[in-house]
N, C-alpha and C. Protein backbone atom coordinates (compact mmCIF):
# COMPACT_ATOMS: atom_id res chain seq x y z
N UNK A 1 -1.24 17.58 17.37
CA UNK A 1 -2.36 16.74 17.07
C UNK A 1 -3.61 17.62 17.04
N UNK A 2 -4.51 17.59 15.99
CA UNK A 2 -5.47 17.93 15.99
C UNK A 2 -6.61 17.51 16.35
N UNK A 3 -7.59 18.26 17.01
CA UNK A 3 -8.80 17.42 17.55
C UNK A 3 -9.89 17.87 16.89
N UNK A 4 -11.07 16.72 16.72
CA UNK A 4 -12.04 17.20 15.74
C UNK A 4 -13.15 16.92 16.63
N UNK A 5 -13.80 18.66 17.34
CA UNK A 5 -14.94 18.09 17.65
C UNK A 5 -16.49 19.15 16.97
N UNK A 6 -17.15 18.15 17.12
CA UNK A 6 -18.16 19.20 16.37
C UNK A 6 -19.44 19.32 17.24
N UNK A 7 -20.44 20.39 17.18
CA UNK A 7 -21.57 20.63 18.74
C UNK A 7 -22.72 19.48 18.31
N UNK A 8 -22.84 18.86 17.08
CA UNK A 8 -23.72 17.81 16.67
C UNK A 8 -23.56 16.25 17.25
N UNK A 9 -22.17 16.30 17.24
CA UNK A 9 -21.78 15.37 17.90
C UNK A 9 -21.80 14.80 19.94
N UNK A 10 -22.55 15.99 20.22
CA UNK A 10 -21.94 16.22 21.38
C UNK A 10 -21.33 16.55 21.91
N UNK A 11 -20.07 17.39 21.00
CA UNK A 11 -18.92 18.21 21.86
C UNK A 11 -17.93 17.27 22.05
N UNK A 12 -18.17 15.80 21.79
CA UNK A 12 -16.71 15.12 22.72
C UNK A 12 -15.37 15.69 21.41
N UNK A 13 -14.31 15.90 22.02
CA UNK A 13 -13.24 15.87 21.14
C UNK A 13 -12.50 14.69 21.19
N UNK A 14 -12.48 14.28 19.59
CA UNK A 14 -11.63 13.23 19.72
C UNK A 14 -10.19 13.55 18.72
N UNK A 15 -9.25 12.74 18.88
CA UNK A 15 -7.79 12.99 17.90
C UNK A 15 -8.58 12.47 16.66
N UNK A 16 -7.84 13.57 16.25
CA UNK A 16 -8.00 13.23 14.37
C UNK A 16 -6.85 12.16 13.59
N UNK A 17 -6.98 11.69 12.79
CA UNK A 17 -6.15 10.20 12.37
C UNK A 17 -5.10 10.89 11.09
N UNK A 18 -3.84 11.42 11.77
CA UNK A 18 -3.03 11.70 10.93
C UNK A 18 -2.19 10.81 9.62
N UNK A 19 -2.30 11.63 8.59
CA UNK A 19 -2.06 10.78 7.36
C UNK A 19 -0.16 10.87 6.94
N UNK A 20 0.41 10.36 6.45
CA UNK A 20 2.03 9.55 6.35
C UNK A 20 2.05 9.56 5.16
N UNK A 21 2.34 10.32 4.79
CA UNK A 21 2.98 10.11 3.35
C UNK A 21 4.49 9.70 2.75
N UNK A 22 4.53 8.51 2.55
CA UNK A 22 6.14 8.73 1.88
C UNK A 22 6.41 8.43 -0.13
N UNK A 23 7.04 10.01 -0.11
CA UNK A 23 7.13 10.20 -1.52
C UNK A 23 8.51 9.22 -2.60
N UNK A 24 8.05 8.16 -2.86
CA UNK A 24 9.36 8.22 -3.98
C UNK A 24 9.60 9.23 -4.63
N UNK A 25 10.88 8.88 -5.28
CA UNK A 25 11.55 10.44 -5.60
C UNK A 25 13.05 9.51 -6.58
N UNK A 26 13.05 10.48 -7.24
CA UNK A 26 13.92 10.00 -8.48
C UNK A 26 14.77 11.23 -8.99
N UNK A 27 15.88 11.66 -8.88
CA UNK A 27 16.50 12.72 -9.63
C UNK A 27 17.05 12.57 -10.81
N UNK A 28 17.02 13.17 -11.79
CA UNK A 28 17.85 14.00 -13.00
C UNK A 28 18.96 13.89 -12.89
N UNK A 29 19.42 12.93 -13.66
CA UNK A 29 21.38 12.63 -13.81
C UNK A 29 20.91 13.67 -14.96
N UNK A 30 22.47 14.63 -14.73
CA UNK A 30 22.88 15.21 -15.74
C UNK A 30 22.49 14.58 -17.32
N UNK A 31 21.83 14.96 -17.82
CA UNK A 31 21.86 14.69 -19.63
C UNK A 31 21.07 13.40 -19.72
N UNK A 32 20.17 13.24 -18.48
CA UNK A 32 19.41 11.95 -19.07
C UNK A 32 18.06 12.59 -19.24
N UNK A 33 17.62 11.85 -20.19
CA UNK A 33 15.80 12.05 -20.71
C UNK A 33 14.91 11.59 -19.34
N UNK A 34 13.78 12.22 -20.02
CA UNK A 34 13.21 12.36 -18.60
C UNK A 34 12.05 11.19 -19.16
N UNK A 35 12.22 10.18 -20.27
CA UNK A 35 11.96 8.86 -20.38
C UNK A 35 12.67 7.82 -19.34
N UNK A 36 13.73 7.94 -19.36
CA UNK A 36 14.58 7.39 -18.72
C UNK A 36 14.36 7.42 -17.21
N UNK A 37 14.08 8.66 -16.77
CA UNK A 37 13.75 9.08 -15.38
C UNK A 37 12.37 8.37 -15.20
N UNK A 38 11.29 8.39 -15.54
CA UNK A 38 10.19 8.38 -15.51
C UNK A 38 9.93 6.87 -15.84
N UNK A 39 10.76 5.89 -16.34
CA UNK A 39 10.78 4.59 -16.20
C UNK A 39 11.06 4.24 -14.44
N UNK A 40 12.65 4.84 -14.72
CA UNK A 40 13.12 4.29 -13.23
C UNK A 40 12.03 4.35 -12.11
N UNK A 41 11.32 6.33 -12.12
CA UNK A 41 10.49 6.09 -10.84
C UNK A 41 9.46 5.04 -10.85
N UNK A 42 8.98 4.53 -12.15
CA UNK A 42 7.85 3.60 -12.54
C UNK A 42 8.67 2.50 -11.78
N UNK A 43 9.52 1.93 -11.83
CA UNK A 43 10.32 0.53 -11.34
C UNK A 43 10.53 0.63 -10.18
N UNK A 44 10.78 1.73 -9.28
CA UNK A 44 10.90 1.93 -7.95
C UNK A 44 9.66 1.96 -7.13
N UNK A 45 8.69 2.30 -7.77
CA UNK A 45 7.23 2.65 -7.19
C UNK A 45 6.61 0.94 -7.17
N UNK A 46 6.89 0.57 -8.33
CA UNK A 46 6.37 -0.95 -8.34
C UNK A 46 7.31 -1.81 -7.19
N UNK A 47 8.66 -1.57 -7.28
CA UNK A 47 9.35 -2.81 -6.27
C UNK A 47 9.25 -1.84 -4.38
N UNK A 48 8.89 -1.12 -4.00
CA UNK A 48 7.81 -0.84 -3.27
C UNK A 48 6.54 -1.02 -2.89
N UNK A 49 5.95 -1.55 -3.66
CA UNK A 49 4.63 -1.65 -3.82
C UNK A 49 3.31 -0.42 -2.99
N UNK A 50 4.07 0.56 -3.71
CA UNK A 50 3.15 1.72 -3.22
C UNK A 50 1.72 1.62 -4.18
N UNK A 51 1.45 1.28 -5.39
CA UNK A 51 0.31 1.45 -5.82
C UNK A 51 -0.93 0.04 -5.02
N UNK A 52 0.16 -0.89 -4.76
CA UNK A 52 -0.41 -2.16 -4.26
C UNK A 52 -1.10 -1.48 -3.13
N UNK A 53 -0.33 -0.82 -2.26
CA UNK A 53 -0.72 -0.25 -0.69
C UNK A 53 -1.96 0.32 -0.38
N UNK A 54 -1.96 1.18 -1.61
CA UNK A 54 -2.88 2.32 -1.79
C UNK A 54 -4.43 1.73 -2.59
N UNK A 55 -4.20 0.96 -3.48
CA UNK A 55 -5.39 0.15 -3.80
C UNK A 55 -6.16 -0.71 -2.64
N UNK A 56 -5.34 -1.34 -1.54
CA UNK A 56 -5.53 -2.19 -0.63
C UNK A 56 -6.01 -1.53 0.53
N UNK A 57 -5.98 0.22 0.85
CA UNK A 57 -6.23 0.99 1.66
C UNK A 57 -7.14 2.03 1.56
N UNK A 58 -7.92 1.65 -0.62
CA UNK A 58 -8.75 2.59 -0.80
C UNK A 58 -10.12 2.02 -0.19
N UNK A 59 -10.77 0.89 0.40
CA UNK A 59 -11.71 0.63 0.45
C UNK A 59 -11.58 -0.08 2.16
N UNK A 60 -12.24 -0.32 3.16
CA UNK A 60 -12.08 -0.50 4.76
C UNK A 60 -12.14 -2.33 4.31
N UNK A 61 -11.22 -3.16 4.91
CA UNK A 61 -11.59 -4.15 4.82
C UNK A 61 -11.55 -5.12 6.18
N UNK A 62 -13.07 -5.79 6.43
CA UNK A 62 -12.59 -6.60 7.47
C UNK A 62 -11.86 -7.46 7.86
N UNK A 63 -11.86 -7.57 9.25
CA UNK A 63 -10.50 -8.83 9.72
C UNK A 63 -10.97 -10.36 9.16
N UNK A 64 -11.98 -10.54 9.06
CA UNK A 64 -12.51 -11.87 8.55
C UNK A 64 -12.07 -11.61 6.84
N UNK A 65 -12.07 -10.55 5.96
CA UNK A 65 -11.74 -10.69 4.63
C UNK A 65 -10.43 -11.12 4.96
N UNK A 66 -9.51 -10.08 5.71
CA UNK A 66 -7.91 -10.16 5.63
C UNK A 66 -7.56 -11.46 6.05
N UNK A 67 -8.03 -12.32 6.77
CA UNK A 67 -7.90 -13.20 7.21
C UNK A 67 -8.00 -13.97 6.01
N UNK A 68 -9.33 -14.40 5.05
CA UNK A 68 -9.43 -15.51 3.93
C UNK A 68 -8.71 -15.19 2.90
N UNK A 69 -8.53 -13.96 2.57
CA UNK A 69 -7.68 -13.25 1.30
C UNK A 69 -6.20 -14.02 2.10
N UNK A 70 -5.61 -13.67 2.99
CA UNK A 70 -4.30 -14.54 3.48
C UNK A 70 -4.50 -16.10 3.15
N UNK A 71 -5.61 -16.30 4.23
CA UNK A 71 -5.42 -18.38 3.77
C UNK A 71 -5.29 -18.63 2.27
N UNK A 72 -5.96 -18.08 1.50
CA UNK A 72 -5.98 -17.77 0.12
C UNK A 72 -5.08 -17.79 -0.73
N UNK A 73 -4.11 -16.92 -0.30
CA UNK A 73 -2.87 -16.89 -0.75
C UNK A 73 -1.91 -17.78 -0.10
N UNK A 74 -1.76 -18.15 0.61
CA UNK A 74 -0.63 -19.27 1.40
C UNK A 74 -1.73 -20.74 0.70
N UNK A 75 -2.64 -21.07 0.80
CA UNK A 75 -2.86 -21.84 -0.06
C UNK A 75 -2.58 -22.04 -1.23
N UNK A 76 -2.85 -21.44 -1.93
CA UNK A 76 -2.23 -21.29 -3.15
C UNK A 76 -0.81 -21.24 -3.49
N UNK A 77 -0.05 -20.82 -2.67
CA UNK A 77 1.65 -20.88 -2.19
C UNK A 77 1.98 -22.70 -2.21
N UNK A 78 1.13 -23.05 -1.11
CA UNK A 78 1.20 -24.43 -1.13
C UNK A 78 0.86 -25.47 -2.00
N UNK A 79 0.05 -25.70 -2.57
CA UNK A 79 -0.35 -25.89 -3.86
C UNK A 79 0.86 -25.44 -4.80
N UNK A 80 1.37 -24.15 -5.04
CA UNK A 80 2.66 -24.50 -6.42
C UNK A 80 4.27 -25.19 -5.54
N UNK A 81 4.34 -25.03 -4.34
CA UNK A 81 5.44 -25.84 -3.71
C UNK A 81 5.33 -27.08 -3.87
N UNK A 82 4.19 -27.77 -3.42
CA UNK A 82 3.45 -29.28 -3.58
C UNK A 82 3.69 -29.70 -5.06
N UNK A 83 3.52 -28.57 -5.92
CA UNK A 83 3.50 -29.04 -7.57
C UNK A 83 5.10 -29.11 -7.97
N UNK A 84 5.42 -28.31 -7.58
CA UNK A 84 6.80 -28.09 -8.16
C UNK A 84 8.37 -28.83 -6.87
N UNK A 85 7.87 -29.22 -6.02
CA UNK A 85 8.33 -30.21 -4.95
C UNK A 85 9.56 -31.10 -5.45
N UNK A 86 9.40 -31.64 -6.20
CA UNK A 86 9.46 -33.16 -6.68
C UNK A 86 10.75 -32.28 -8.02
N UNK A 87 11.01 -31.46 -8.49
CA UNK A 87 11.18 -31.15 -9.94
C UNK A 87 13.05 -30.63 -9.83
């Protein structure tokens, strides 16, 4: 673990916030195009939802957003169950 302290700060050292990366990854069957390849990783990256993650983690969001963005969505959940209920 690395510690980041600097003399502006006062000297305190604190832990630095280590970053996690996990890479999809797609190999090269023998004799396939690398269209072919380069779809699949596209389909694997989406049913992951790594670009979702990373859009949702480029900007700090508060607990009061995460909170209405949720009711938000489960409302709206409820609302097409309620509609489609009956069918």
């Amino acid at each position: 673990m690395r510690l980041n302290a600097s003399p502006l700060q006062g000297g305190a050292a604190r832990p630095r916030k280590e970053l996690k990366f996990e890479v999809s990854e797609v190999k090269l069957k023998k004799g396939e195009p690398v269209d072919r390849a380069l779809r699949r990783l596209k389909k694997k990256v989406d049913r992951e939802n790594t670009l979702r993650d990373v859009r949702m983690k480029r900007h700090y969001e508060k607990p009061s957003e995460t909170r209405r963005r949720k009711m938000k969505v489960s409302k709206f959940s409820a609302m097409l169950a309620a509609r489609y209920a009956d069918q």
